[in-house]
C-alpha atoms as a PDB file:
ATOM      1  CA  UNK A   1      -0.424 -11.553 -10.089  1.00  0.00           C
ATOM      2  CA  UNK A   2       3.554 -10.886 -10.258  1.00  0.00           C
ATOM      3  CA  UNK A   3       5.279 -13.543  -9.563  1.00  0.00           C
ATOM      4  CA  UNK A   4       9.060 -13.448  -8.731  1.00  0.00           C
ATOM      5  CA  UNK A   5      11.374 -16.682  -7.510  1.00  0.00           C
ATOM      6  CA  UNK A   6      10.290 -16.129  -3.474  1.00  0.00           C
ATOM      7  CA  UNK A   7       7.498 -13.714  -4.061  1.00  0.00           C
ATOM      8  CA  UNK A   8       4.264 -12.758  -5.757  1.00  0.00           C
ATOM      9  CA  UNK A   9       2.635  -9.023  -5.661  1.00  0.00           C
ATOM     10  CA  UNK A  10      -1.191  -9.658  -5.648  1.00  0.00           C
ATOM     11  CA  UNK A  11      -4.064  -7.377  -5.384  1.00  0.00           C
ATOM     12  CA  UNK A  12      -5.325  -6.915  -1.580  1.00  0.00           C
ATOM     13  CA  UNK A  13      -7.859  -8.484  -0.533  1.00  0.00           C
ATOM     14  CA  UNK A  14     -10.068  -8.498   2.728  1.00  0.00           C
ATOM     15  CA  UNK A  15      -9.727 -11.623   3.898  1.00  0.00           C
ATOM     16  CA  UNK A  16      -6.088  -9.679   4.411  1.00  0.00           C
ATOM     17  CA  UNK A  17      -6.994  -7.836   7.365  1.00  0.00           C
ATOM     18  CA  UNK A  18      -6.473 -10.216   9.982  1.00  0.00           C
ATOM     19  CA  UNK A  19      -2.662 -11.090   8.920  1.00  0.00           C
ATOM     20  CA  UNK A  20      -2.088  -7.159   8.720  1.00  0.00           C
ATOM     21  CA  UNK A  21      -3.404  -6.277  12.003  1.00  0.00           C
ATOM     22  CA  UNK A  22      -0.949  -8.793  13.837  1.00  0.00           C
ATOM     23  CA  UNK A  23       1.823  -6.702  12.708  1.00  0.00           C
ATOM     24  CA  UNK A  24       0.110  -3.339  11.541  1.00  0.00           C
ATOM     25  CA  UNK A  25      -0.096  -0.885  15.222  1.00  0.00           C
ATOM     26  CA  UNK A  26       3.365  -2.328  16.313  1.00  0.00           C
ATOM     27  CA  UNK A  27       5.970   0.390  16.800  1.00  0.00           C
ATOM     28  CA  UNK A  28       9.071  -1.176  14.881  1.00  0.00           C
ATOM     29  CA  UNK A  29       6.740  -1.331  12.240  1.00  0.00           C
ATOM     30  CA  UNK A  30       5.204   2.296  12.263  1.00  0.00           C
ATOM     31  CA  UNK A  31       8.228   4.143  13.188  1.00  0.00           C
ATOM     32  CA  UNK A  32       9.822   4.321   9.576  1.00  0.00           C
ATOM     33  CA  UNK A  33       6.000   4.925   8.001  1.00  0.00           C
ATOM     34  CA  UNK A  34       4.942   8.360   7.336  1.00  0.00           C
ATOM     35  CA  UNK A  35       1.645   7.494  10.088  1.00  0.00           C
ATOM     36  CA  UNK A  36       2.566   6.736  13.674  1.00  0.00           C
ATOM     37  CA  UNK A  37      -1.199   6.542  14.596  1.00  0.00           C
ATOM     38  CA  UNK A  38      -2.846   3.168  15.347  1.00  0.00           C
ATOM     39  CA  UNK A  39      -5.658   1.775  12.543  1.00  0.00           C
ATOM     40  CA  UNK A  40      -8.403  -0.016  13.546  1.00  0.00           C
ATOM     41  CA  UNK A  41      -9.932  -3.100  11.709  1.00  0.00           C
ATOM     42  CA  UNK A  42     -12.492  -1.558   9.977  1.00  0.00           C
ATOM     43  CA  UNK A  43     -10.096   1.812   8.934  1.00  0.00           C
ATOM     44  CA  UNK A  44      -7.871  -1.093   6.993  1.00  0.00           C
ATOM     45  CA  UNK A  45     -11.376  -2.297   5.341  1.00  0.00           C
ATOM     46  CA  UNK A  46     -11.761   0.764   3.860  1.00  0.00           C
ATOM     47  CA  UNK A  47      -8.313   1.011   3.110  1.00  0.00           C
ATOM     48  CA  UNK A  48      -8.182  -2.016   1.103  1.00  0.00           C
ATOM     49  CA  UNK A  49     -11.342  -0.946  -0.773  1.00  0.00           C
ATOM     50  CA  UNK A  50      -9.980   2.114  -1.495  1.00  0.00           C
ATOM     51  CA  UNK A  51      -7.050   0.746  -3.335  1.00  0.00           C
ATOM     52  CA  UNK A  52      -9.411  -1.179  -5.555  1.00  0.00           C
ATOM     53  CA  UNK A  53     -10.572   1.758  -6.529  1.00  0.00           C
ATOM     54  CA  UNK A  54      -7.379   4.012  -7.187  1.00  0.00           C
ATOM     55  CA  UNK A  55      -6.546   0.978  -9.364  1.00  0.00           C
ATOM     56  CA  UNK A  56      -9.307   1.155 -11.560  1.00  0.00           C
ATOM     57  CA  UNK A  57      -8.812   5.062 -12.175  1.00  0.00           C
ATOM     58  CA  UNK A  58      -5.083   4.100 -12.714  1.00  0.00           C
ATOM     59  CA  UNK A  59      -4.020   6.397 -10.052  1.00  0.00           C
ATOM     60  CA  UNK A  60      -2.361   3.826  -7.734  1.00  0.00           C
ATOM     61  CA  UNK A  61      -1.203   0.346  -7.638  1.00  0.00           C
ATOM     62  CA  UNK A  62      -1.049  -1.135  -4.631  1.00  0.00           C
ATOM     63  CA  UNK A  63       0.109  -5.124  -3.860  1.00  0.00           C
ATOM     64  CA  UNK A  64      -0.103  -7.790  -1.416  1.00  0.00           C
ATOM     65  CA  UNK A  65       3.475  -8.960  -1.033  1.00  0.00           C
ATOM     66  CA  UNK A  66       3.038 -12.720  -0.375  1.00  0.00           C
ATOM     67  CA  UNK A  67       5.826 -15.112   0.416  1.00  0.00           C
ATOM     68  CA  UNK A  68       5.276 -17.774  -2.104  1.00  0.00           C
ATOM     69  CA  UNK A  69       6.625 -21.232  -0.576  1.00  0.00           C
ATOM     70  CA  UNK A  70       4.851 -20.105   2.556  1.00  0.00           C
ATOM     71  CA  UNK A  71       2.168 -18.598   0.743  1.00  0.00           C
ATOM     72  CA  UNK A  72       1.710 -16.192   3.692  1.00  0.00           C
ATOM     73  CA  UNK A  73       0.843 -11.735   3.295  1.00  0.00           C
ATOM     74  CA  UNK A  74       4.034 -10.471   4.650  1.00  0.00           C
ATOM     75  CA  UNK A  75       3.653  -6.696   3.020  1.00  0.00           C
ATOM     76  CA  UNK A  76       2.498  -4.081   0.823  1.00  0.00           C
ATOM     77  CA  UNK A  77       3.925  -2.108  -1.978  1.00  0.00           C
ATOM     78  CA  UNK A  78       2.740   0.693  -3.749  1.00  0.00           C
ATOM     79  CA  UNK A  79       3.051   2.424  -7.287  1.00  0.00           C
ATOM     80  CA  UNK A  80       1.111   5.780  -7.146  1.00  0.00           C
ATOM     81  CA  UNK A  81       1.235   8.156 -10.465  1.00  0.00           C
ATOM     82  CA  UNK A  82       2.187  11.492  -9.251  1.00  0.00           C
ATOM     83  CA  UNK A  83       2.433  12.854 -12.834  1.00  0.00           C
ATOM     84  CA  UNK A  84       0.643  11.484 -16.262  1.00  0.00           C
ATOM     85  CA  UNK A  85       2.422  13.959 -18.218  1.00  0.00           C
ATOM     86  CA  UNK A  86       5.947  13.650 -16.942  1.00  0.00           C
ATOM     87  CA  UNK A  87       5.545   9.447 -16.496  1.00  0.00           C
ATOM     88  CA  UNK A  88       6.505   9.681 -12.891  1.00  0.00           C
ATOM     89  CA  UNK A  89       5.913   7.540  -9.903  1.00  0.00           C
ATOM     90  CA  UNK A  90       6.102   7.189  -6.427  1.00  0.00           C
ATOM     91  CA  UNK A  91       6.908   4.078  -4.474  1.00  0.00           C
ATOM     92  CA  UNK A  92       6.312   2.907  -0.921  1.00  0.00           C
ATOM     93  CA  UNK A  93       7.078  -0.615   0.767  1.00  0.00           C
ATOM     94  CA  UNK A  94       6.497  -1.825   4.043  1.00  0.00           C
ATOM     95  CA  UNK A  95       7.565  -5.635   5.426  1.00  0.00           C
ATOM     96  CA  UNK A  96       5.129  -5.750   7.877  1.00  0.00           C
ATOM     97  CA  UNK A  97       6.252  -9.331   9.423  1.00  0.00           C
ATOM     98  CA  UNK A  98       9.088  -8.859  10.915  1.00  0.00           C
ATOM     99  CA  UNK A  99       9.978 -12.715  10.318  1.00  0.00           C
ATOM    100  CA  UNK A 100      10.822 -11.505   6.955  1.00  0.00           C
ATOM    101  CA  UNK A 101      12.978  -8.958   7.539  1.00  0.00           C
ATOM    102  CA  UNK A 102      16.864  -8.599   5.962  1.00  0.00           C
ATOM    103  CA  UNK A 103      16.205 -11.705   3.637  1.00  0.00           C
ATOM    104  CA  UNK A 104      15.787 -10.429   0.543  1.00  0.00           C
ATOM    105  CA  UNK A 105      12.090 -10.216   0.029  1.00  0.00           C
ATOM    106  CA  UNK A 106      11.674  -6.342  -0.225  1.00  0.00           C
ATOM    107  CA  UNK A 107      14.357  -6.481  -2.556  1.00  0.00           C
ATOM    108  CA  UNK A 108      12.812  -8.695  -4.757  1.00  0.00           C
ATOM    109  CA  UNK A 109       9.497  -7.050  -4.546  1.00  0.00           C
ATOM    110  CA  UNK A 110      10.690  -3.861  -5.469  1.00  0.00           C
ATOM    111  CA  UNK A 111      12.360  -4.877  -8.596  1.00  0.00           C
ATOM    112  CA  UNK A 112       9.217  -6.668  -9.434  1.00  0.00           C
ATOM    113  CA  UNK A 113       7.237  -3.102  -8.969  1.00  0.00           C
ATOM    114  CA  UNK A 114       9.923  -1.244 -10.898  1.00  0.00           C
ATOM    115  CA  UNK A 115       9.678  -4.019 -13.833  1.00  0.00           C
ATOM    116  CA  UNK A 116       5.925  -3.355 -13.731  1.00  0.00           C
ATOM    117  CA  UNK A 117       6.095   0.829 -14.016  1.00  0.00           C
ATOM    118  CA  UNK A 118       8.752   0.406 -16.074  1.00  0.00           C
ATOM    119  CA  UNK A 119       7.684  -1.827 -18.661  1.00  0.00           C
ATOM    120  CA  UNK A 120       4.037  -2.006 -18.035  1.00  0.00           C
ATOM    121  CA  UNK A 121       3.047   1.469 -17.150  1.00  0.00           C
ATOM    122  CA  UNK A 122       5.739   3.303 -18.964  1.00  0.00           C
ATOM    123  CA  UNK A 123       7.018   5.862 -16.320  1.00  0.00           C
ATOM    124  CA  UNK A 124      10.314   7.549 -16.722  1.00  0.00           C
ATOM    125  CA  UNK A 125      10.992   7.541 -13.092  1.00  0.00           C
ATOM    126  CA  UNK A 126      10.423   6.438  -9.971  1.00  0.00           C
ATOM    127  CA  UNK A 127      11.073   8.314  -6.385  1.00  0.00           C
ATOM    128  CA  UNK A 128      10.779   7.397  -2.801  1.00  0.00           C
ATOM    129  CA  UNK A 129      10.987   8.882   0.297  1.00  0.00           C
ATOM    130  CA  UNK A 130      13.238   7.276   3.354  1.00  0.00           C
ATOM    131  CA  UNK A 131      13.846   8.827   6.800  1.00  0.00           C
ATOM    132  CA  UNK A 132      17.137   8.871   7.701  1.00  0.00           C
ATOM    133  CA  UNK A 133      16.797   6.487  11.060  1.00  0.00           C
ATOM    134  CA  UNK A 134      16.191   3.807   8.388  1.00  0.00           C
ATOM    135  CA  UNK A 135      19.489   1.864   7.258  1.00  0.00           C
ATOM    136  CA  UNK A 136      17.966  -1.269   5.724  1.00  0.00           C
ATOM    137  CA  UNK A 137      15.403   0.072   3.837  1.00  0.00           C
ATOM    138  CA  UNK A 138      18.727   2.890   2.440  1.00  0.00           C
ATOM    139  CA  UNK A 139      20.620  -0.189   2.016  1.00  0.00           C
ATOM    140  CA  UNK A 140      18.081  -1.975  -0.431  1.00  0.00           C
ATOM    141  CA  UNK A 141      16.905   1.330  -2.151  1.00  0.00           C
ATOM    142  CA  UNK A 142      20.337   1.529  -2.960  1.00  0.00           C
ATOM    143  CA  UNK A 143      21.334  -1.987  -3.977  1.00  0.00           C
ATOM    144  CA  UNK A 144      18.273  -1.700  -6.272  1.00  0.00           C
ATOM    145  CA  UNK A 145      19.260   1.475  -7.675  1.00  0.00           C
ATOM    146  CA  UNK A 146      17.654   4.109  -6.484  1.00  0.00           C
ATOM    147  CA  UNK A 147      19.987   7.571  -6.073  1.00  0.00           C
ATOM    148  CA  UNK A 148      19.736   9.652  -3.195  1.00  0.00           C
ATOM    149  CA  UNK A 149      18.951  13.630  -5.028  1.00  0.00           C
ATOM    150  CA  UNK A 150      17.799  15.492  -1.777  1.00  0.00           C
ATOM    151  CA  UNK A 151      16.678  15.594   1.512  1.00  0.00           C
ATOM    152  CA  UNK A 152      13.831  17.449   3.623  1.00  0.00           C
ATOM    153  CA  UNK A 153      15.924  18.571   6.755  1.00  0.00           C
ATOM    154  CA  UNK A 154      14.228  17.855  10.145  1.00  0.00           C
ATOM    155  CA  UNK A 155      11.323  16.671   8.234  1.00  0.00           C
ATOM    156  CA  UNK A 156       9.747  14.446  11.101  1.00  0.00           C
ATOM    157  CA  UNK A 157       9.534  14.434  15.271  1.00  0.00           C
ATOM    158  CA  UNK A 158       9.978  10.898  16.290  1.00  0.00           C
ATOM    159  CA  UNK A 159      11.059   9.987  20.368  1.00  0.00           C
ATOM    160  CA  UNK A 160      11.698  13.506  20.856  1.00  0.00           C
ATOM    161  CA  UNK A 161      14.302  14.391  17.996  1.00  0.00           C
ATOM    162  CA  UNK A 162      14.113  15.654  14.336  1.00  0.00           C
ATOM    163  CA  UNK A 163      15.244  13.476  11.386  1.00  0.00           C
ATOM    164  CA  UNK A 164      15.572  13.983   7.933  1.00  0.00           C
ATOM    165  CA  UNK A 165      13.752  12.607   4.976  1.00  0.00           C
ATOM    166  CA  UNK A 166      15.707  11.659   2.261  1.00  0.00           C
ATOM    167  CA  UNK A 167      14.478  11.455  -0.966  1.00  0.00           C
ATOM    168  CA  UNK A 168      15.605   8.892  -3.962  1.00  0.00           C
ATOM    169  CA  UNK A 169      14.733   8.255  -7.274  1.00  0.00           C
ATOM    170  CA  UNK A 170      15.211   5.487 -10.281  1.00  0.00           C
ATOM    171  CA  UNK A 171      15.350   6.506 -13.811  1.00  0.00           C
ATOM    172  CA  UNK A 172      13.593   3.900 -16.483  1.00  0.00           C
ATOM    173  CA  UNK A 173      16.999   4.040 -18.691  1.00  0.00           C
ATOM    174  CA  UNK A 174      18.735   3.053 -15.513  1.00  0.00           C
ATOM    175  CA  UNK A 175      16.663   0.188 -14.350  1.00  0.00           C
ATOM    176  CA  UNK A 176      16.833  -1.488 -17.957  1.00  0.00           C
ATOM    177  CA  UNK A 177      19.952  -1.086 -18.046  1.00  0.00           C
ATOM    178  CA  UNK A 178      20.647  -2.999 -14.813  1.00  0.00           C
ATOM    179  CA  UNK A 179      18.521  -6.015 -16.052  1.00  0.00           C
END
């Protein structure tokens, strides 16, 4: 577990599928994830399983974001290594709860996961990918230090429009230097 002051990253676990699919196939939610299609129960069972195993080959690391004074699953966040040789990374985040939103906690659970590739796995950076539409989540990439260094034009259909992608990255030297 990695605990922070108002949250903890923990592994997943299955007993986790009931809190996630309150929140999971609801459109707020889904519209700034790259998957707009509904899950079903069992498709997050096998989900969850799945990251145990992408964990154990090192591939992927993905976390339960729990509030801790609540102790209640309010999100996930993932770490997956997109190159060994180049120490590289890829990060995703999703608030699921929507109780939780704008108050800090993906904020906190980000620098938590950056602490952890940084320092733990090694990786020289870090990259993420944002759509446009999204001001909150731009808003607390930034704040945590992530760049913006491109953008895939029209890069998604959503309501009957194209958006853009925007993509933004965190170098190691510039995390621990923030610290």
């Amino acid at each position: 577990m990695i605990n922070g002051k108002n949250i903890s990253l923990r592994g997943l676990e299955l007993t986790d599928v009931q809190e996630l699919m309150k929140h999971w196939n609801r459109k707020e939610v889904k519209q700034f994830l790259l998957t707009m299609s509904p899950h079903s129960k069992e498709e997050e069972v096998e989900w969850i399983k799945s990251t145990w195993e992408r964990r154990k080959k090192g591939e992927s690391y993905i976390f339960a974001i729990e509030h801790i004074g609540e102790q209640r699953y309010i999100g996930n966040i993932e770490l997956n290594i997109t190159d060994q040789i180049s120490r590289r990374g890829e990060i995703g985040i999703v608030i699921f709860n929507s109780d939780f939103w704008s108050k800090g906690y993906g904020s906190e659970a980000l620098k938590l996961l950056l602490d952890f590739g940084f320092k733990e796995l090694n990786l020289n950076s870090i990259e993420l990918q944002v759509f446009e539409t999204n001001p909150r989540a731009i808003k607390c990439y930034s704040n945590v230090g992530f760049k913006e260094v491109g953008r895939r034009r029209k890069a998604r259909f959503f309501e009957g429009k194209y958006i853009d992608l925007l993509l933004m990255d965190i170098l190691r030297q510039e995390f621990l230097s923030s610290d």
